[in-house]
PDB file of N, CA and C in Angstrom:
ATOM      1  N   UNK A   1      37.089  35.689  22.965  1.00  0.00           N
ATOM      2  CA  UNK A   1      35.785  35.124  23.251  1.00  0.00           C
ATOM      3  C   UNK A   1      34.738  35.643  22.275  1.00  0.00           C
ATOM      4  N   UNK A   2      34.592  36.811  22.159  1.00  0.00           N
ATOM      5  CA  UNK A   2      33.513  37.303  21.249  1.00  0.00           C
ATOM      6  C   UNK A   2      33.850  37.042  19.560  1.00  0.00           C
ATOM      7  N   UNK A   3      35.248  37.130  19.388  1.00  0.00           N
ATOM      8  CA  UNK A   3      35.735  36.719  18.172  1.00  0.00           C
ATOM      9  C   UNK A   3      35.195  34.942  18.118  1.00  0.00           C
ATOM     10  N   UNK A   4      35.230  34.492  18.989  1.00  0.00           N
ATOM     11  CA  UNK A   4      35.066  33.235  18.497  1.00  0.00           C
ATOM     12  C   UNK A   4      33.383  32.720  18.497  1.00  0.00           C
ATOM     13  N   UNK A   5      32.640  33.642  19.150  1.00  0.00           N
ATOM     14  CA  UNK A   5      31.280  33.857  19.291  1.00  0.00           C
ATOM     15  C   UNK A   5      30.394  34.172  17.477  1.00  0.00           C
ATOM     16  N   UNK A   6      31.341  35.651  17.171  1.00  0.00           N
ATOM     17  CA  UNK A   6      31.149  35.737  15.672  1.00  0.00           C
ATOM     18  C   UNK A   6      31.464  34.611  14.552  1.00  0.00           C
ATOM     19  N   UNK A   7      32.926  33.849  14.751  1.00  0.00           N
ATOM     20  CA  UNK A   7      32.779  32.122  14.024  1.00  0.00           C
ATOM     21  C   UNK A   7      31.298  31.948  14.257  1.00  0.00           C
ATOM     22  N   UNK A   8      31.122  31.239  15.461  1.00  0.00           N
ATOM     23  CA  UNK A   8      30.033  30.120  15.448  1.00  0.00           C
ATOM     24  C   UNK A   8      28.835  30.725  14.820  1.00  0.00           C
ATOM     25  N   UNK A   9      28.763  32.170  14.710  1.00  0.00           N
ATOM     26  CA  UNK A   9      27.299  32.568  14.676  1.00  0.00           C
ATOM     27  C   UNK A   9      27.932  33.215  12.714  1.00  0.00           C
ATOM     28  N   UNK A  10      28.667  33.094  12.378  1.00  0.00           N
ATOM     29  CA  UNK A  10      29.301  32.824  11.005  1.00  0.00           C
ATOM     30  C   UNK A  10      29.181  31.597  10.037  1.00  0.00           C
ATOM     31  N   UNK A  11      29.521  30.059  11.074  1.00  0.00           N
ATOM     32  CA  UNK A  11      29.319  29.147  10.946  1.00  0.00           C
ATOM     33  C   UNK A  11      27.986  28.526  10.565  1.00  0.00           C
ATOM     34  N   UNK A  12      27.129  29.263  11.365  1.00  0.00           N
ATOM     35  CA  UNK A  12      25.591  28.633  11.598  1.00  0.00           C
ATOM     36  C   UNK A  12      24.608  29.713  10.720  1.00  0.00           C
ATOM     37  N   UNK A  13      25.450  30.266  10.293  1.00  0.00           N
ATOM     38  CA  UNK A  13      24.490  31.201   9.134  1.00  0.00           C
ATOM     39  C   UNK A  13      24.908  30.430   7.888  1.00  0.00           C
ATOM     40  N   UNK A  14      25.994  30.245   7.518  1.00  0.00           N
ATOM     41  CA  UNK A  14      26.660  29.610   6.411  1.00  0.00           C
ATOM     42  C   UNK A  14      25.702  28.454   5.863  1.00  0.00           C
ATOM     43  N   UNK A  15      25.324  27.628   7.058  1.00  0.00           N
ATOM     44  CA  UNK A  15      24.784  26.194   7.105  1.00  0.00           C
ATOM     45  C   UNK A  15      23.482  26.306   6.953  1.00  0.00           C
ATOM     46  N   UNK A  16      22.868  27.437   6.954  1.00  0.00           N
ATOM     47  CA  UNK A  16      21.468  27.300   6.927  1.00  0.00           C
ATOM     48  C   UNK A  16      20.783  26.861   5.528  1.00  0.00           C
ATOM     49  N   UNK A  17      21.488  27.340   4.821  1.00  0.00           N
ATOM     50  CA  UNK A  17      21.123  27.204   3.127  1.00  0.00           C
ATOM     51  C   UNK A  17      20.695  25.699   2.932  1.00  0.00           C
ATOM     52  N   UNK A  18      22.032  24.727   3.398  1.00  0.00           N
ATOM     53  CA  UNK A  18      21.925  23.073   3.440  1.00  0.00           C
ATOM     54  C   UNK A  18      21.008  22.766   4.514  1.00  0.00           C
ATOM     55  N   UNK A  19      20.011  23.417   5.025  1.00  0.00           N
ATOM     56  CA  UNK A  19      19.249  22.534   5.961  1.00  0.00           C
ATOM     57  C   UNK A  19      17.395  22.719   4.891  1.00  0.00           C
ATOM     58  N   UNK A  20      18.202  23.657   4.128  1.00  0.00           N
ATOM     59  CA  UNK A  20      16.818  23.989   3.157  1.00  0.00           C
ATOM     60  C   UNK A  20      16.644  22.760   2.204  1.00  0.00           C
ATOM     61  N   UNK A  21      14.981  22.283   2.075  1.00  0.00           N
ATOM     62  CA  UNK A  21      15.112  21.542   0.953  1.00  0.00           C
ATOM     63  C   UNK A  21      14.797  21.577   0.339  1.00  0.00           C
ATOM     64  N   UNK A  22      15.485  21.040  -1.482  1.00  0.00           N
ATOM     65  CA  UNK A  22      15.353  21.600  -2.765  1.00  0.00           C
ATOM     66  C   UNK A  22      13.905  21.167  -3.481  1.00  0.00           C
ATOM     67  N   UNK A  23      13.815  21.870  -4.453  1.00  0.00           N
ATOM     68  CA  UNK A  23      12.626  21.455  -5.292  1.00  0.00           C
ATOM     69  C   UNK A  23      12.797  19.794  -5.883  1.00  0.00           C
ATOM     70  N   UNK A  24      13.822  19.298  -6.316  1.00  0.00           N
ATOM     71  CA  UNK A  24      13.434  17.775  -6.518  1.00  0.00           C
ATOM     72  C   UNK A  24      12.839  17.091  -4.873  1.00  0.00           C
ATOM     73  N   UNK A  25      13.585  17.664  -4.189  1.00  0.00           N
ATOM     74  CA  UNK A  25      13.034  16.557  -3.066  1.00  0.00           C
ATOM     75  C   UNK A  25      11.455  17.036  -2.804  1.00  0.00           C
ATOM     76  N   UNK A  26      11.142  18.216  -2.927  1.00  0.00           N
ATOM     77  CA  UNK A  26       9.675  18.631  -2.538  1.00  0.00           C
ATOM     78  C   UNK A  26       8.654  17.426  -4.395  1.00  0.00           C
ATOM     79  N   UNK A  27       9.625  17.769  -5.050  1.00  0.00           N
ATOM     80  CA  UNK A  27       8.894  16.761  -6.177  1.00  0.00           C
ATOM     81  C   UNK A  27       8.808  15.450  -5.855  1.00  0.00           C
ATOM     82  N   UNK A  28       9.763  15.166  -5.322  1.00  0.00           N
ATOM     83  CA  UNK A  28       9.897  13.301  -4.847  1.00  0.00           C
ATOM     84  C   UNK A  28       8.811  12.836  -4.046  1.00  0.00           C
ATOM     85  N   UNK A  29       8.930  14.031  -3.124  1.00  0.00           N
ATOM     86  CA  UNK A  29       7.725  13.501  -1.780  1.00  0.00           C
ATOM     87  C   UNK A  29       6.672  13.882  -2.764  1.00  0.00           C
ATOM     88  N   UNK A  30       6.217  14.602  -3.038  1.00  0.00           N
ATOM     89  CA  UNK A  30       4.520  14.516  -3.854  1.00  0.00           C
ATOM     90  C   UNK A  30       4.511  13.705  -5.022  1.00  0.00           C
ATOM     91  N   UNK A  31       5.073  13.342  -5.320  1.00  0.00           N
ATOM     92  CA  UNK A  31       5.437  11.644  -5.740  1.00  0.00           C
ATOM     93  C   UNK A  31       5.146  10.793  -5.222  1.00  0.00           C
ATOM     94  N   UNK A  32       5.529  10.918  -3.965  1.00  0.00           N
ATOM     95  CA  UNK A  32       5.315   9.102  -3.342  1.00  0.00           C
ATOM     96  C   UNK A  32       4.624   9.442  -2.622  1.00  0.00           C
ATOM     97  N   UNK A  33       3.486  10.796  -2.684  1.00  0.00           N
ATOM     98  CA  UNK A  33       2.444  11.064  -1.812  1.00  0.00           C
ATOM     99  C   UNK A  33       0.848  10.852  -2.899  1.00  0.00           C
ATOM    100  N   UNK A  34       1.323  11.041  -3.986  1.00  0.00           N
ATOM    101  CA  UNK A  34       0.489  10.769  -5.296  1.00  0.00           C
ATOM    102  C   UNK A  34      -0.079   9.419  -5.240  1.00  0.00           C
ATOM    103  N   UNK A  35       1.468   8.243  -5.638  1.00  0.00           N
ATOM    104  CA  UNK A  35       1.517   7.053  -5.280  1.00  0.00           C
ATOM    105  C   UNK A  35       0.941   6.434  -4.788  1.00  0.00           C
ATOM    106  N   UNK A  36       0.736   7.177  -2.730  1.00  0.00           N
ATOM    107  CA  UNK A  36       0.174   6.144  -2.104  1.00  0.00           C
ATOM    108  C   UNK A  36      -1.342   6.345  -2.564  1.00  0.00           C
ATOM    109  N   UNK A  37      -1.669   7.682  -2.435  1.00  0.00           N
ATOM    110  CA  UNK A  37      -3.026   8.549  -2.980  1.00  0.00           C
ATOM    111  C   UNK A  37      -3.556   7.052  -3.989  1.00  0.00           C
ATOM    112  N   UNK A  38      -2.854   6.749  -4.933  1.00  0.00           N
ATOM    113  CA  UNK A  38      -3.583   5.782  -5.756  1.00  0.00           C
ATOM    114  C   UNK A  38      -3.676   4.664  -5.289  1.00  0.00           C
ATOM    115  N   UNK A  39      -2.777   4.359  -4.796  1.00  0.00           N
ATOM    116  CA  UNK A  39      -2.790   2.831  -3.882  1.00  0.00           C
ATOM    117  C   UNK A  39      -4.407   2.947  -2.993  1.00  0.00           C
ATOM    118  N   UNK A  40      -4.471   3.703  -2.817  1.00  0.00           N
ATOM    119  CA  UNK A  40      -5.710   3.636  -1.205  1.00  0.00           C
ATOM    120  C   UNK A  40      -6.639   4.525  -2.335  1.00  0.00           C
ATOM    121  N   UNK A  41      -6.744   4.863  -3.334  1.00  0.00           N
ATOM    122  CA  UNK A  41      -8.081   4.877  -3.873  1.00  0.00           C
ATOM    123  C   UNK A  41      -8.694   3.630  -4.672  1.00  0.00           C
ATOM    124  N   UNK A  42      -7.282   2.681  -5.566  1.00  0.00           N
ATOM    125  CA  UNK A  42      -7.464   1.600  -5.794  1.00  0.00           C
ATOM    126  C   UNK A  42      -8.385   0.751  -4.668  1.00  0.00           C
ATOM    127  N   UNK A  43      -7.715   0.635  -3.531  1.00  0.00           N
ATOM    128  CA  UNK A  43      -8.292  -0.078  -2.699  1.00  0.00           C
ATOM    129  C   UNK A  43     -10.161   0.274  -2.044  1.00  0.00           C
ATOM    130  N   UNK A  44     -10.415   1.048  -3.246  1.00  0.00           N
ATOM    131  CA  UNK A  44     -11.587   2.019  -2.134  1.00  0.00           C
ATOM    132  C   UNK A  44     -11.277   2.845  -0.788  1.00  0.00           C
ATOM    133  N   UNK A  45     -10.428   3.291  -0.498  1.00  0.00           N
ATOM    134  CA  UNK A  45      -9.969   3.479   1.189  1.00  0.00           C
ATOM    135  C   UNK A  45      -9.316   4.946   1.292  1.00  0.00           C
ATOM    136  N   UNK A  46      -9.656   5.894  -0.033  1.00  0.00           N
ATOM    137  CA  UNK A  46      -8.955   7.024   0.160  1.00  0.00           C
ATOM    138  C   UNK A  46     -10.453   7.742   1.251  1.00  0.00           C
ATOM    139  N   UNK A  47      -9.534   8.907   1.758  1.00  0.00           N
ATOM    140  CA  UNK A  47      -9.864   9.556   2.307  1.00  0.00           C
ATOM    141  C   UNK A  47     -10.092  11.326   1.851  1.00  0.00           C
ATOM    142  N   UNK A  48     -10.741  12.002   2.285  1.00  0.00           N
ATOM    143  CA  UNK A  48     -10.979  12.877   1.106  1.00  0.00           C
ATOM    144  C   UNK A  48      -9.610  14.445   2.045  1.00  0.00           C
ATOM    145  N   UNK A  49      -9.267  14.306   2.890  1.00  0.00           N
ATOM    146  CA  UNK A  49      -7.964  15.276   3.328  1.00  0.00           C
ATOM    147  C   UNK A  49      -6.779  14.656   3.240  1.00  0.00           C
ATOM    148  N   UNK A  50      -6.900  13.723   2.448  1.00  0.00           N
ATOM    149  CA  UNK A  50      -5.467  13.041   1.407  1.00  0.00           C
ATOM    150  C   UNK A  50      -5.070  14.758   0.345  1.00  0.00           C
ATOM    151  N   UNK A  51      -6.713  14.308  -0.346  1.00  0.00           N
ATOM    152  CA  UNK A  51      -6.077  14.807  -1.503  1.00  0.00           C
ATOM    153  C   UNK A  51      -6.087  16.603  -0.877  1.00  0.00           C
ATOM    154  N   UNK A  52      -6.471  17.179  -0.214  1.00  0.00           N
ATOM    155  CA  UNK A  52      -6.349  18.128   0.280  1.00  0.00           C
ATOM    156  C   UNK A  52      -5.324  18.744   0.983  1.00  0.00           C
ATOM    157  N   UNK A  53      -4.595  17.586   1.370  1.00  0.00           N
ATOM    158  CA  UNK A  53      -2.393  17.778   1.567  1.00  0.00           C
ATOM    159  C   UNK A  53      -1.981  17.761   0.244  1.00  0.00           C
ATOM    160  N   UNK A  54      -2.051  16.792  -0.423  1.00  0.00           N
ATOM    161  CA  UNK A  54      -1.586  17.163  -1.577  1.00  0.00           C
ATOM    162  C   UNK A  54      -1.809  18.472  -2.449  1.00  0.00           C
ATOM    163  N   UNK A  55      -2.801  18.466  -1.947  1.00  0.00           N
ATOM    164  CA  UNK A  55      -3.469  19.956  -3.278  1.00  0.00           C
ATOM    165  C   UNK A  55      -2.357  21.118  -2.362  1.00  0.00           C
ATOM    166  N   UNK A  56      -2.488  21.170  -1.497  1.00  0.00           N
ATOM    167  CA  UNK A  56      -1.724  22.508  -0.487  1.00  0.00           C
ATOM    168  C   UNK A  56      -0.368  21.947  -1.010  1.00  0.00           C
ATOM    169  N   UNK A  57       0.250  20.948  -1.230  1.00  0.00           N
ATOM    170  CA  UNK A  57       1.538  20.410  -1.504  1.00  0.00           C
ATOM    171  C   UNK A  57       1.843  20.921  -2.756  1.00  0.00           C
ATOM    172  N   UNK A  58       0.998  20.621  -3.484  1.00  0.00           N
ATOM    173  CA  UNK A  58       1.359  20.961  -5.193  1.00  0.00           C
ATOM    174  C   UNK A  58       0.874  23.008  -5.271  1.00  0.00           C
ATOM    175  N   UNK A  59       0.639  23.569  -4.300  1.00  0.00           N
ATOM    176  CA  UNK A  59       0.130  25.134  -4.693  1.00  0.00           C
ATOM    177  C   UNK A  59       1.671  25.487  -3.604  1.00  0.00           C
ATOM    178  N   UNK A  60       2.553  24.372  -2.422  1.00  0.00           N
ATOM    179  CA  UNK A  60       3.585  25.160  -2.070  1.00  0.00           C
ATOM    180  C   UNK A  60       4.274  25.170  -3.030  1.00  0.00           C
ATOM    181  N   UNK A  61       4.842  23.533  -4.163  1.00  0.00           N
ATOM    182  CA  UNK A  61       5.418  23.236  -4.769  1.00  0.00           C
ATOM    183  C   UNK A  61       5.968  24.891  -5.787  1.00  0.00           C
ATOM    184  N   UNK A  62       4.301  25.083  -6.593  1.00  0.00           N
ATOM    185  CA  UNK A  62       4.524  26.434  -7.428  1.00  0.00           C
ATOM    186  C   UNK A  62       4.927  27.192  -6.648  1.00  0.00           C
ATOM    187  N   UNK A  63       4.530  27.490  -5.969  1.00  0.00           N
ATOM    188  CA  UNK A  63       4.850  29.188  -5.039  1.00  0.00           C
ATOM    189  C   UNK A  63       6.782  29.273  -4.809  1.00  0.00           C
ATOM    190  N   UNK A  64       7.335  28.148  -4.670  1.00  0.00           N
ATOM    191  CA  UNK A  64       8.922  27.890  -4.621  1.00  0.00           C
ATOM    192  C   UNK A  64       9.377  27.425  -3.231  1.00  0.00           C
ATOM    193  N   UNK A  65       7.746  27.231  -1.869  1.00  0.00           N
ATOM    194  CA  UNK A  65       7.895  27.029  -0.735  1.00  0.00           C
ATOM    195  C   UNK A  65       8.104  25.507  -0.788  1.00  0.00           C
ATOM    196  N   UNK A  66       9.761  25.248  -0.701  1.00  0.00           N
ATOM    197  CA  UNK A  66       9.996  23.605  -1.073  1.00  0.00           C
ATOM    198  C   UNK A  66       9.947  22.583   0.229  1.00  0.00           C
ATOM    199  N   UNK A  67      10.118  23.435   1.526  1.00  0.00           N
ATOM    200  CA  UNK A  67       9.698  22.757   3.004  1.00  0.00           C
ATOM    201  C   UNK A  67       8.329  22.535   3.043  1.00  0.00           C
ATOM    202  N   UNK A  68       7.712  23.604   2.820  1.00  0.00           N
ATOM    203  CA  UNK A  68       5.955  23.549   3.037  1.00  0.00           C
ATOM    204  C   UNK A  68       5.480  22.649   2.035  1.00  0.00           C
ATOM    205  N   UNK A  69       5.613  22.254   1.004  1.00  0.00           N
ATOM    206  CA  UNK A  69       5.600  21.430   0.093  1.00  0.00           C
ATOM    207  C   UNK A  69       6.018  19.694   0.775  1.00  0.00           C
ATOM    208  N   UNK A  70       7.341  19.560   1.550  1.00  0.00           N
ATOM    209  CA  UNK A  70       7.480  18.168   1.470  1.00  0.00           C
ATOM    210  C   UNK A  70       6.894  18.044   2.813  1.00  0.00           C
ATOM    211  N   UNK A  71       6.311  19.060   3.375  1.00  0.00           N
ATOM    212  CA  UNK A  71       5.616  18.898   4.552  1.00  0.00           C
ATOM    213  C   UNK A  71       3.838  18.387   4.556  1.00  0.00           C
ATOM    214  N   UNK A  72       3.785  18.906   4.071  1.00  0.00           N
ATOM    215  CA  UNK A  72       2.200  19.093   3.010  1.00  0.00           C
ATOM    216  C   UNK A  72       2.350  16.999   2.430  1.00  0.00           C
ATOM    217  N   UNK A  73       3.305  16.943   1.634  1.00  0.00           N
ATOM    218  CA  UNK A  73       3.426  15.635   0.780  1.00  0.00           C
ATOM    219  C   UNK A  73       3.542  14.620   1.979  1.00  0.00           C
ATOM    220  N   UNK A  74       4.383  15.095   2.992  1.00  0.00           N
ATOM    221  CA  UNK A  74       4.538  13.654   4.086  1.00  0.00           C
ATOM    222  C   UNK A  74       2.867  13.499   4.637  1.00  0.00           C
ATOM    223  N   UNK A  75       2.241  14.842   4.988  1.00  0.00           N
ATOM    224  CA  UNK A  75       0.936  14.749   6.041  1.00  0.00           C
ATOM    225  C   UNK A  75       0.265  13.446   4.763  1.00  0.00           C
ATOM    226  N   UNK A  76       0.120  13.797   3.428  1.00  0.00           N
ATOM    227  CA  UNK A  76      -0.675  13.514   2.637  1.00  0.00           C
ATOM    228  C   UNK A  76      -0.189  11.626   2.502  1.00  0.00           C
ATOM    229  N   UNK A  77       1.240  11.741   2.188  1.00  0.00           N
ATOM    230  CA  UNK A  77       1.542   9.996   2.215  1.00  0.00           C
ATOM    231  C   UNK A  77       1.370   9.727   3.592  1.00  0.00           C
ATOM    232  N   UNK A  78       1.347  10.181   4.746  1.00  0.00           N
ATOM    233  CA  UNK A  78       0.700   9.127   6.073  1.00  0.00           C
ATOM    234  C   UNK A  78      -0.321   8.529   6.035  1.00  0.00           C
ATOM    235  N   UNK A  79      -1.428   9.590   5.586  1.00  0.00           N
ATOM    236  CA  UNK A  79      -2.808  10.273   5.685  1.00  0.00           C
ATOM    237  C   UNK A  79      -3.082   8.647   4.626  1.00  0.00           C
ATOM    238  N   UNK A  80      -2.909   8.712   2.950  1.00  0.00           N
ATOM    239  CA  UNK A  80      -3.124   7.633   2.411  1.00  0.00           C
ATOM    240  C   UNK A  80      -2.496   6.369   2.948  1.00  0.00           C
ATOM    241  N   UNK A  81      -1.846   5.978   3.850  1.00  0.00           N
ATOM    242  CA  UNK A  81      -0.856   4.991   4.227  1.00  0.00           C
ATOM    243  C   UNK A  81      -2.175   4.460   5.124  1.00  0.00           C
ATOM    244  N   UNK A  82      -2.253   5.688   6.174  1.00  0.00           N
ATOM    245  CA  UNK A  82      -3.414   5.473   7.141  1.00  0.00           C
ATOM    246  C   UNK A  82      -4.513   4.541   6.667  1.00  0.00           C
ATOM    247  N   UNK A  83      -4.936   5.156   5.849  1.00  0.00           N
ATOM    248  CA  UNK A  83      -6.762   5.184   4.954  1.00  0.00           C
ATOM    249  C   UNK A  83      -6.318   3.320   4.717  1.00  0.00           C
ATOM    250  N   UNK A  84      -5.152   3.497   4.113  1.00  0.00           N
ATOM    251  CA  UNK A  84      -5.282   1.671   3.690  1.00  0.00           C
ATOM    252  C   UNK A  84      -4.858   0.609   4.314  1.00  0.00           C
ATOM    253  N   UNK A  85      -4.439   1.292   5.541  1.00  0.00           N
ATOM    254  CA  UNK A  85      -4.128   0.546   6.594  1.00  0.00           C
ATOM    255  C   UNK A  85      -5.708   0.080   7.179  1.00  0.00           C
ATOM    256  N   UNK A  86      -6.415   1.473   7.253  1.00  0.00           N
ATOM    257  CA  UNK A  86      -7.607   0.868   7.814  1.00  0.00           C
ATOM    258  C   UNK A  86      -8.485  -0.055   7.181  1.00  0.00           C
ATOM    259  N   UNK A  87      -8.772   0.222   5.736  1.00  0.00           N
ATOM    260  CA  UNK A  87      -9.172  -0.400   5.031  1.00  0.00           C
ATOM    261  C   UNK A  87      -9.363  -1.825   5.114  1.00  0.00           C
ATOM    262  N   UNK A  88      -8.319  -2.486   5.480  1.00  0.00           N
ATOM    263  CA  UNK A  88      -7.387  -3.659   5.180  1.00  0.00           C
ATOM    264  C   UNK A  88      -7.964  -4.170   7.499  1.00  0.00           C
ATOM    265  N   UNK A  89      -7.658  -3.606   7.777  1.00  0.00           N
ATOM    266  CA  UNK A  89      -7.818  -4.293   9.464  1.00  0.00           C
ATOM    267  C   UNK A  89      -9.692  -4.156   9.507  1.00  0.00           C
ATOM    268  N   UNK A  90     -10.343  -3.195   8.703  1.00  0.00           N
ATOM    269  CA  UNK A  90     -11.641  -3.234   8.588  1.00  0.00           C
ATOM    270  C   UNK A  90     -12.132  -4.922   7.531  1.00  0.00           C
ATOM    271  N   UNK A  91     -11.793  -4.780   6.741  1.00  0.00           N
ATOM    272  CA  UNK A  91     -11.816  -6.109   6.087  1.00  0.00           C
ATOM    273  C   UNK A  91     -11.811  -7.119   6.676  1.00  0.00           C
ATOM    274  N   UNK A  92     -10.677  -6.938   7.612  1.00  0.00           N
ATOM    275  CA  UNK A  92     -10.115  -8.179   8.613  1.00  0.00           C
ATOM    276  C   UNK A  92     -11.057  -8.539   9.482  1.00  0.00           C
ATOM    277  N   UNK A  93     -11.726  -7.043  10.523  1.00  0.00           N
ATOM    278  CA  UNK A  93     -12.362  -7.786  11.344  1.00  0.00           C
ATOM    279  C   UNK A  93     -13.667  -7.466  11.544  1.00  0.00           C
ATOM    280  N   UNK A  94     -14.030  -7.462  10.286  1.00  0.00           N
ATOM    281  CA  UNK A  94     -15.922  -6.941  10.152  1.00  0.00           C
ATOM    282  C   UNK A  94     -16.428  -8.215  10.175  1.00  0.00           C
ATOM    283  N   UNK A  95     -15.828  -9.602  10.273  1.00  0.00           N
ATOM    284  CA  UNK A  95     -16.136 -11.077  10.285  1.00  0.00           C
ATOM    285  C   UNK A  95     -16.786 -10.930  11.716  1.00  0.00           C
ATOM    286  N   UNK A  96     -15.625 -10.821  13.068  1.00  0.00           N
ATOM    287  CA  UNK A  96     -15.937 -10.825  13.885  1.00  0.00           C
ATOM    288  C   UNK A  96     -17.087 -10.293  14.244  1.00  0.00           C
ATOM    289  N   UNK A  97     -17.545  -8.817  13.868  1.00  0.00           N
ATOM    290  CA  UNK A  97     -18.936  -8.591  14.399  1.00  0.00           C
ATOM    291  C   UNK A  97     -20.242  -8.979  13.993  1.00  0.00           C
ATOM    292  N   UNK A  98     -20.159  -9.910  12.768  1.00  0.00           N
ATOM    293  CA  UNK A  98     -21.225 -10.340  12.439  1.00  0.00           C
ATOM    294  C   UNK A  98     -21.829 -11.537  13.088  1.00  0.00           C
ATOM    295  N   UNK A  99     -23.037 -11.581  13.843  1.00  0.00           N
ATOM    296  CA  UNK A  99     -23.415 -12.540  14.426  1.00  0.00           C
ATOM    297  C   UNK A  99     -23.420 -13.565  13.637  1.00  0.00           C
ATOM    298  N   UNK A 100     -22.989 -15.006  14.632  1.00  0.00           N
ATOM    299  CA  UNK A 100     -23.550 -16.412  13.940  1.00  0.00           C
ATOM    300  C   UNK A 100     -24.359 -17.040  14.364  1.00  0.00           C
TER     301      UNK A 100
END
């Protein structure tokens, strides 16, 4: 029993390494967190704690913190996803409140 206790807890140390993620993927996401960043400033519709995930994204990136980094890059691509989502349903229905 305890022998087979030391496996699993052998097993699950082994695996921890692969649950870490690498510096391309922390590069990828602040990539397509950049991306949207331009998309929704194109549009007029950035928001100004876009670029403030990103900035924390690109200072985990250096530091070698590659989780805190694609964590940082996702808040930041929602965050711009958000901004031009609103953008775009504001457009839509600023008709409606204008009296006729």
């Amino acid at each position: 029993m305890i022998r087979a206790i030391f496996f699993a807890a052998g097993l699950a140390i082994l695996s921890l390494p692969a649950l870490a993620a690498t510096q391309a993927e922390a590069e990828a996401a602040i990539a397509a967190a950049q991306a949207a960043e331009s998309a929704a400033v194109a549009a007029k519709a950035a928001w100004t704690t876009t670029e403030t995930a990103l900035t924390q994204a690109r200072k985990a990136l250096a530091d070698g913190k590659w989780d805190e980094a694609i964590a940082a890059a996702n808040e930041a691509l929602a965050q711009a996803k958000l901004s031009v989502e609103q953008a775009n349903e504001q457009k839509a229905s600023w008709r409606n409140a204008v009296f006729r």
